[in-house]
N, C-alpha and C. Protein backbone atom coordinates (compact mmCIF):
# COMPACT_ATOMS: atom_id res chain seq x y z
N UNK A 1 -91.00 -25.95 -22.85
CA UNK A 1 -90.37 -26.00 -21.54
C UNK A 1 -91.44 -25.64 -20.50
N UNK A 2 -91.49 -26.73 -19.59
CA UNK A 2 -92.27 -26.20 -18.57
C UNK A 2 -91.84 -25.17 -17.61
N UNK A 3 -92.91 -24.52 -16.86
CA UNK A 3 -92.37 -23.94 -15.51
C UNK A 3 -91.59 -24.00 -14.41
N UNK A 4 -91.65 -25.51 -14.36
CA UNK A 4 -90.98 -25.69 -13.29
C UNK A 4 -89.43 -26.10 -14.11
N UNK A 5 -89.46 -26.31 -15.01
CA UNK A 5 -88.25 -26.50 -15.86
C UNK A 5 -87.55 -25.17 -16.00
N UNK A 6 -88.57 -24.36 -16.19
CA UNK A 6 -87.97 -22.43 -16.39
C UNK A 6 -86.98 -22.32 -14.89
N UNK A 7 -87.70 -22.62 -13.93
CA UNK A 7 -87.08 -21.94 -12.40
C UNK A 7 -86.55 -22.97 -12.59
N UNK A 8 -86.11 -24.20 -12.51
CA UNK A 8 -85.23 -24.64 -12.35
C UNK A 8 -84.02 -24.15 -12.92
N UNK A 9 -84.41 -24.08 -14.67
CA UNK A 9 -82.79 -23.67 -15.28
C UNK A 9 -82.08 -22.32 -14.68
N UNK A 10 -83.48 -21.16 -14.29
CA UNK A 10 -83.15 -19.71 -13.69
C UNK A 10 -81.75 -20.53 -12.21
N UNK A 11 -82.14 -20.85 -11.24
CA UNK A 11 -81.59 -21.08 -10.38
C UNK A 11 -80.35 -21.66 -10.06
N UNK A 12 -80.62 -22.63 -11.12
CA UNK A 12 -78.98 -23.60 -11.90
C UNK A 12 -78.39 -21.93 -12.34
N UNK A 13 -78.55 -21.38 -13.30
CA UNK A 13 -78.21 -20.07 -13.93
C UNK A 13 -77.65 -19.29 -12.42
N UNK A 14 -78.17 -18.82 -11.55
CA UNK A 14 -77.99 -17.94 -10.35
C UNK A 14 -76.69 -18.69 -9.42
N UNK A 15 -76.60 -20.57 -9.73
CA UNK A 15 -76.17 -20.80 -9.08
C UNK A 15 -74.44 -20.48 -9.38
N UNK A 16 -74.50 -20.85 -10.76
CA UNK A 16 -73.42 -20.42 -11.68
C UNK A 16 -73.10 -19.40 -11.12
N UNK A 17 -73.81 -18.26 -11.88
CA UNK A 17 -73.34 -16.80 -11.11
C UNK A 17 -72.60 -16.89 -9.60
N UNK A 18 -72.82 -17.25 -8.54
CA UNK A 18 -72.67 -16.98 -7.30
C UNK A 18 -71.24 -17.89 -7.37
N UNK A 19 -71.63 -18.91 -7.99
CA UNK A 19 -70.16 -19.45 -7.69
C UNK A 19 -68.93 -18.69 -8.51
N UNK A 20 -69.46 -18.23 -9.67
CA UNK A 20 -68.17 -17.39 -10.70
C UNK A 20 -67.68 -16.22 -9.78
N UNK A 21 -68.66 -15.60 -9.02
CA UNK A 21 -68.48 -14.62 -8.46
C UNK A 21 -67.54 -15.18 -7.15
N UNK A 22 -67.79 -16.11 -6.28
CA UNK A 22 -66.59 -16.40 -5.47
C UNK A 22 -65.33 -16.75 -5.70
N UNK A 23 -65.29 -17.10 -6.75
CA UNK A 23 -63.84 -17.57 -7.41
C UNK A 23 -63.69 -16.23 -7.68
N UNK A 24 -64.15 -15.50 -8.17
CA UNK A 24 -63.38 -13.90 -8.64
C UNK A 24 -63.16 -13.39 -6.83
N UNK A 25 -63.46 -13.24 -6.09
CA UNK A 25 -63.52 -12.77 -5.16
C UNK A 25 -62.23 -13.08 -4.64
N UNK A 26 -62.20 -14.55 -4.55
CA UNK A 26 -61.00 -15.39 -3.68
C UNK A 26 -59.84 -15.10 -4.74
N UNK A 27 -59.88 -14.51 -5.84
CA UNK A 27 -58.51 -14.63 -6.37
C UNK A 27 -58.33 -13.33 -6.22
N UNK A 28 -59.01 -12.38 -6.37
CA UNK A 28 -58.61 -11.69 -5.90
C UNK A 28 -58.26 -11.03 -4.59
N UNK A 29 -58.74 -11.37 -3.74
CA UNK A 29 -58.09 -11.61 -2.13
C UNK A 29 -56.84 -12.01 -2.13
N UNK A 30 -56.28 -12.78 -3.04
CA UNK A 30 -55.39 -14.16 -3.33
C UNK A 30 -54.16 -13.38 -3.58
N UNK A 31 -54.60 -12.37 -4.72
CA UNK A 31 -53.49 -11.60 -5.94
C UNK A 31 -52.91 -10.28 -4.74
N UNK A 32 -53.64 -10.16 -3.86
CA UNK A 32 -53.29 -8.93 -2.56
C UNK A 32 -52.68 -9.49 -1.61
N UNK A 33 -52.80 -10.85 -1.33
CA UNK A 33 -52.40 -11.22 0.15
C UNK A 33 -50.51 -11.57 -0.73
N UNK A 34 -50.97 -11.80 -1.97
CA UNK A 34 -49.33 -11.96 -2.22
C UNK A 34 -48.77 -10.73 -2.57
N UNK A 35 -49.66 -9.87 -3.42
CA UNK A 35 -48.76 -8.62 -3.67
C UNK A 35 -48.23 -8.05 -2.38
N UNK A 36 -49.02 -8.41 -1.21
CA UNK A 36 -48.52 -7.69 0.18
C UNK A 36 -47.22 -8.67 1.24
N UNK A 37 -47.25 -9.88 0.31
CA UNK A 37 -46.35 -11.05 1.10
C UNK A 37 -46.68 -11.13 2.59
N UNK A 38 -48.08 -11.73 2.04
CA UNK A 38 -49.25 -11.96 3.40
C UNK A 38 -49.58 -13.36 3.21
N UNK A 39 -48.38 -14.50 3.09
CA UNK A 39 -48.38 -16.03 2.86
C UNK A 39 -49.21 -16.60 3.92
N UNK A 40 -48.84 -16.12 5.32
CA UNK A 40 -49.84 -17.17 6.29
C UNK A 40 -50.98 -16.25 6.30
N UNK A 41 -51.53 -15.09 6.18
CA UNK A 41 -52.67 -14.52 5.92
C UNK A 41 -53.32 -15.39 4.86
N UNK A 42 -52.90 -15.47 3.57
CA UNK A 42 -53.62 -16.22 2.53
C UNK A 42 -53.75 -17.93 3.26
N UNK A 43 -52.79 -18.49 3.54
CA UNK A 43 -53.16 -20.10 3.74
C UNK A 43 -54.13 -19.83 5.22
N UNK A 44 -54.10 -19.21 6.10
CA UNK A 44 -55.30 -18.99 7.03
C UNK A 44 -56.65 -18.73 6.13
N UNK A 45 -56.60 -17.79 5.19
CA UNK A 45 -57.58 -17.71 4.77
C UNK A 45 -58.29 -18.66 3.86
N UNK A 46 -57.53 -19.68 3.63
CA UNK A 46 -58.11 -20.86 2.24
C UNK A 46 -58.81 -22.08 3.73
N UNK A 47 -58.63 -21.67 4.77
CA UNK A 47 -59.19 -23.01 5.85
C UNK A 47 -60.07 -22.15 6.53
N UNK A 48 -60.43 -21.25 7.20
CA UNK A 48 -60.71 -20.43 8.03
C UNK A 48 -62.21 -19.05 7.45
N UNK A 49 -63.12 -19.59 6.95
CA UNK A 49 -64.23 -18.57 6.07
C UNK A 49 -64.68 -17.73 6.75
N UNK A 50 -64.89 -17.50 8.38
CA UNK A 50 -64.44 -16.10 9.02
C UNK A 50 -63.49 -15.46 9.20
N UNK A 51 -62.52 -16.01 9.13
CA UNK A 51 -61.20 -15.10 8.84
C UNK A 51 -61.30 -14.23 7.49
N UNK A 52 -61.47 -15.41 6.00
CA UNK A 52 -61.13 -14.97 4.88
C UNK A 52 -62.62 -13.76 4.96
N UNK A 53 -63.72 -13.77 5.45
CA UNK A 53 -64.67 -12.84 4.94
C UNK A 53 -64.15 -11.35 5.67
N UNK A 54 -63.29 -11.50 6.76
CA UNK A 54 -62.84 -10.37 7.86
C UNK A 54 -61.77 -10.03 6.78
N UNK A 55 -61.33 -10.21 5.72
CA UNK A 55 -60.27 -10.08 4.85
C UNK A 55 -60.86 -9.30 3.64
N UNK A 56 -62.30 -10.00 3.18
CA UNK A 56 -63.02 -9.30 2.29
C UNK A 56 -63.52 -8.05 2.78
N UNK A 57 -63.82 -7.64 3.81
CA UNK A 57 -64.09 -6.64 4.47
C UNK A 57 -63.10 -5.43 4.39
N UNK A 58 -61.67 -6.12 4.66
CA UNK A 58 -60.80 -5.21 4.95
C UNK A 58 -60.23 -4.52 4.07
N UNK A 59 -60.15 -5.18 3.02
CA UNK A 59 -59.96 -5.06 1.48
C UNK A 59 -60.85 -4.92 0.87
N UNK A 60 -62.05 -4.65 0.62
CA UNK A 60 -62.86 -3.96 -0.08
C UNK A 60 -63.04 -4.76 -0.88
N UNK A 61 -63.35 -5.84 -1.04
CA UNK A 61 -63.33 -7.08 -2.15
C UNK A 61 -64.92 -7.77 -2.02
């Protein structure tokens, strides 16, 4: 395997990560805005990615 084959697969690898990690994030945002029966909070937040990050903030997520 070459080098540039190494950083490539590393980065594909990182990219994975970052995305697994937003899906955990957003469901869990997801699993609160309903445990709190915060319906137009959550559908604001699936269109709106300054809203939903002012949400991750607020919630500790």
């Amino acid at each position: 395997m070459t080098l540039l084959q190494i950083k490539q697969q590393e980065r594909e690898e990182g990219r994975a990560e970052g995305r697994a990690e937003g899906v955990d994030r957003m469901a869990t945002l997801t699993a609160t805005l309903l445990f709190n029966g915060l319906i137009k909070e959550l559908e604001r937040a699936t269109k709106d990615p300054q809203y939903r990050e002012e949400l991750f903030h607020k919630y500790n997520i």
